[in-house]
Structure formats: structure tokens, C-alpha cells
C-alpha atoms as a PDB file:
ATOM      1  CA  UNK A   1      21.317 -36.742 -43.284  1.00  0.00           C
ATOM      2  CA  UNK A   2      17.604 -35.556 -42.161  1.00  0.00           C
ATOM      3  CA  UNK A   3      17.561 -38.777 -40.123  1.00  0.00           C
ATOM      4  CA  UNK A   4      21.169 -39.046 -38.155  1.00  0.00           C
ATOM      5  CA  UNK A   5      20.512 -34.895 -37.783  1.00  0.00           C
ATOM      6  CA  UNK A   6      16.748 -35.600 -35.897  1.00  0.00           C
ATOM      7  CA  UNK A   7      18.693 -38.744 -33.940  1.00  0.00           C
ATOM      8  CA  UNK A   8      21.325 -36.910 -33.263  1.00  0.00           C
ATOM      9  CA  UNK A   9      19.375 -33.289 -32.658  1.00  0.00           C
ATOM     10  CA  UNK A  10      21.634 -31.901 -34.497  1.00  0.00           C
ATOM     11  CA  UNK A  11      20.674 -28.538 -36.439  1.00  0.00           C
ATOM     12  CA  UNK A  12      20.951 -28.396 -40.109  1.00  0.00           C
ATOM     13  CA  UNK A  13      20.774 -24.712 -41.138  1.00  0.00           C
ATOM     14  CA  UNK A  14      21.572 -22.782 -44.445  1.00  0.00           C
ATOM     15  CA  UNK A  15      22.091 -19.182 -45.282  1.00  0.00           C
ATOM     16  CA  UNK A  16      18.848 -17.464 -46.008  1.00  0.00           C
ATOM     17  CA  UNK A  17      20.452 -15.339 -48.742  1.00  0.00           C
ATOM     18  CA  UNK A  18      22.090 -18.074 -50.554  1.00  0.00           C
ATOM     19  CA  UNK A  19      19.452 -20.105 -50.239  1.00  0.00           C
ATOM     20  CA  UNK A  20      16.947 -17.397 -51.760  1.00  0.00           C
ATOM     21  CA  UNK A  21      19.381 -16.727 -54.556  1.00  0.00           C
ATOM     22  CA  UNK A  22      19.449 -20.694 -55.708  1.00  0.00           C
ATOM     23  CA  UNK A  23      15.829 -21.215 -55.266  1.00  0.00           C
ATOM     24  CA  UNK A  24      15.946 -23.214 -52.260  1.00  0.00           C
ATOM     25  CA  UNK A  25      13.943 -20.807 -49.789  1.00  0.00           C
ATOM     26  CA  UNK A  26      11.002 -19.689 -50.065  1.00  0.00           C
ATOM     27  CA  UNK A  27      11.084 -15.856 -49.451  1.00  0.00           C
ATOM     28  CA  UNK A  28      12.427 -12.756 -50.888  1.00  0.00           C
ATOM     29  CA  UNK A  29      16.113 -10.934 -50.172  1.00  0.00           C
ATOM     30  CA  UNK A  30      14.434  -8.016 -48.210  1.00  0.00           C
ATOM     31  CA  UNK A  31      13.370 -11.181 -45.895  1.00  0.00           C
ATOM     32  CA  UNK A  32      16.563 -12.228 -45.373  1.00  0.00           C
ATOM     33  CA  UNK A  33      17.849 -11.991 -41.630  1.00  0.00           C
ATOM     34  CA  UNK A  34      14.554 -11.406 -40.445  1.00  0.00           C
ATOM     35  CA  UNK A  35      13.622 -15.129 -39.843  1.00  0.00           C
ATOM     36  CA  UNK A  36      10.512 -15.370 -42.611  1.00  0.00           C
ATOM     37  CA  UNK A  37      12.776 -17.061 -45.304  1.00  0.00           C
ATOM     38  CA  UNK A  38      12.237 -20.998 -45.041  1.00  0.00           C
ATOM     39  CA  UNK A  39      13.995 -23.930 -46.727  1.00  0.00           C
ATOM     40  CA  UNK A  40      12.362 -25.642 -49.728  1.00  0.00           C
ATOM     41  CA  UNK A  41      13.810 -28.678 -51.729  1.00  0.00           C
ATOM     42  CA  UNK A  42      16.309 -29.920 -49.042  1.00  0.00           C
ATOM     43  CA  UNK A  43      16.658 -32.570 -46.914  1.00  0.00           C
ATOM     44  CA  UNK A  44      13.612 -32.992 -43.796  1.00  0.00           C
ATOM     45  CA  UNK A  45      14.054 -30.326 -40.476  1.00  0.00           C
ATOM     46  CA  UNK A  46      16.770 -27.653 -42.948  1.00  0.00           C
ATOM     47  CA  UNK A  47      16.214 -24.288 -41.444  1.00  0.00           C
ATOM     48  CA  UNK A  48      16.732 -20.622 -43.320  1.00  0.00           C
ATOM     49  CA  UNK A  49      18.295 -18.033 -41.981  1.00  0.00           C
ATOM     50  CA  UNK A  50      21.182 -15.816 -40.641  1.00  0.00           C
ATOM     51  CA  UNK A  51      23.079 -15.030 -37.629  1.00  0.00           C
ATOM     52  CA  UNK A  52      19.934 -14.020 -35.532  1.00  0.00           C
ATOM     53  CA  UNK A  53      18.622 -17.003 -36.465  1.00  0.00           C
ATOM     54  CA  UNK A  54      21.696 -19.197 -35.468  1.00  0.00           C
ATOM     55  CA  UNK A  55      22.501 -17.875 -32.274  1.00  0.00           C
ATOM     56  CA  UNK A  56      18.584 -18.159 -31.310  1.00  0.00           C
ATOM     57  CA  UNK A  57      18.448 -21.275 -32.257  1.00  0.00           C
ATOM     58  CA  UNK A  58      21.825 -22.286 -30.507  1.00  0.00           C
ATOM     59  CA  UNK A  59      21.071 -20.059 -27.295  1.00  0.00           C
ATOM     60  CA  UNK A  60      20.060 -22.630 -24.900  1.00  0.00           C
ATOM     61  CA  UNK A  61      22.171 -25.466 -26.290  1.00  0.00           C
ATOM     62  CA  UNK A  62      26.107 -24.462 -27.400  1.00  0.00           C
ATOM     63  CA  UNK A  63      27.118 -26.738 -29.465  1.00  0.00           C
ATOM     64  CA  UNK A  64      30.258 -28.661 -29.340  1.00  0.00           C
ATOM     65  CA  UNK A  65      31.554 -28.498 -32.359  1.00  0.00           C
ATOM     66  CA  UNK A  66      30.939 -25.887 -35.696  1.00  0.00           C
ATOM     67  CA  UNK A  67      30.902 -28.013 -39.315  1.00  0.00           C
ATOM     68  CA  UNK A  68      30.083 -25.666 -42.413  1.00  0.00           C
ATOM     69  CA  UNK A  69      30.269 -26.287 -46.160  1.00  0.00           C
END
């Protein structure tokens, strides 16, 4: 997934809080939303965070199409 995602630039992102809450961020739940939570124990180039995050990170390139699990 990590490679096809870099090949592909395609953003892999999860949700700071839920990410937190199954020990796969690094960070606390007062961090969440802030952008100082970051991904451990996933896949190469995952990014933490929440809305402010996404639509930063999203800002200068809309994507076409939305997948979420």
C-alpha cells in the first residue's frame, strides 16, 4: 500500500483520535486536531490527524475521488 500510495501520491491518512486510542500514534488526546499526533506501526508515509489536517494537506491538490474505511 505504502508503495502504490508514494507512486501514485496518493495520501494515506488516519484519524488522530482513533489512532491515539489503539496505540498507533504517538501523542496524547489533548493533541488531537492540533497536528502533533503522528502515526506509529503503520504502513511507510501514514499521516495523523483531523479535519485541519486533511483539508491542509488536500488544499492545493483536490482530490478526485474520497475512499475511507
Amino acid at each position: 500500500l505504502a508503495k502504490i500510495a508514494k507512486e501514485k501520491n496518493m495520501l494515506l491518512m488516519v484519524c488522530d483520535q482513533c489512532a491515539v486510542r489503539r496505540n498507533l500514534a504517538k501523542g496524547t488526546f489533548e493533541q488531537c486536531g492540533s497536528g502533533e499526533v503522528t502515526a506509529k506501526g503503520l504502513v511507510d508515509g501514514v499521516k495523523a490527524g483531523c479535519f485541519p489536517q486533511l483539508y491542509t494537506a488536500l488544499g492545493s491538490n483536490p482530490p478526485d475521488q474520497v475512499i475511507t474505511l
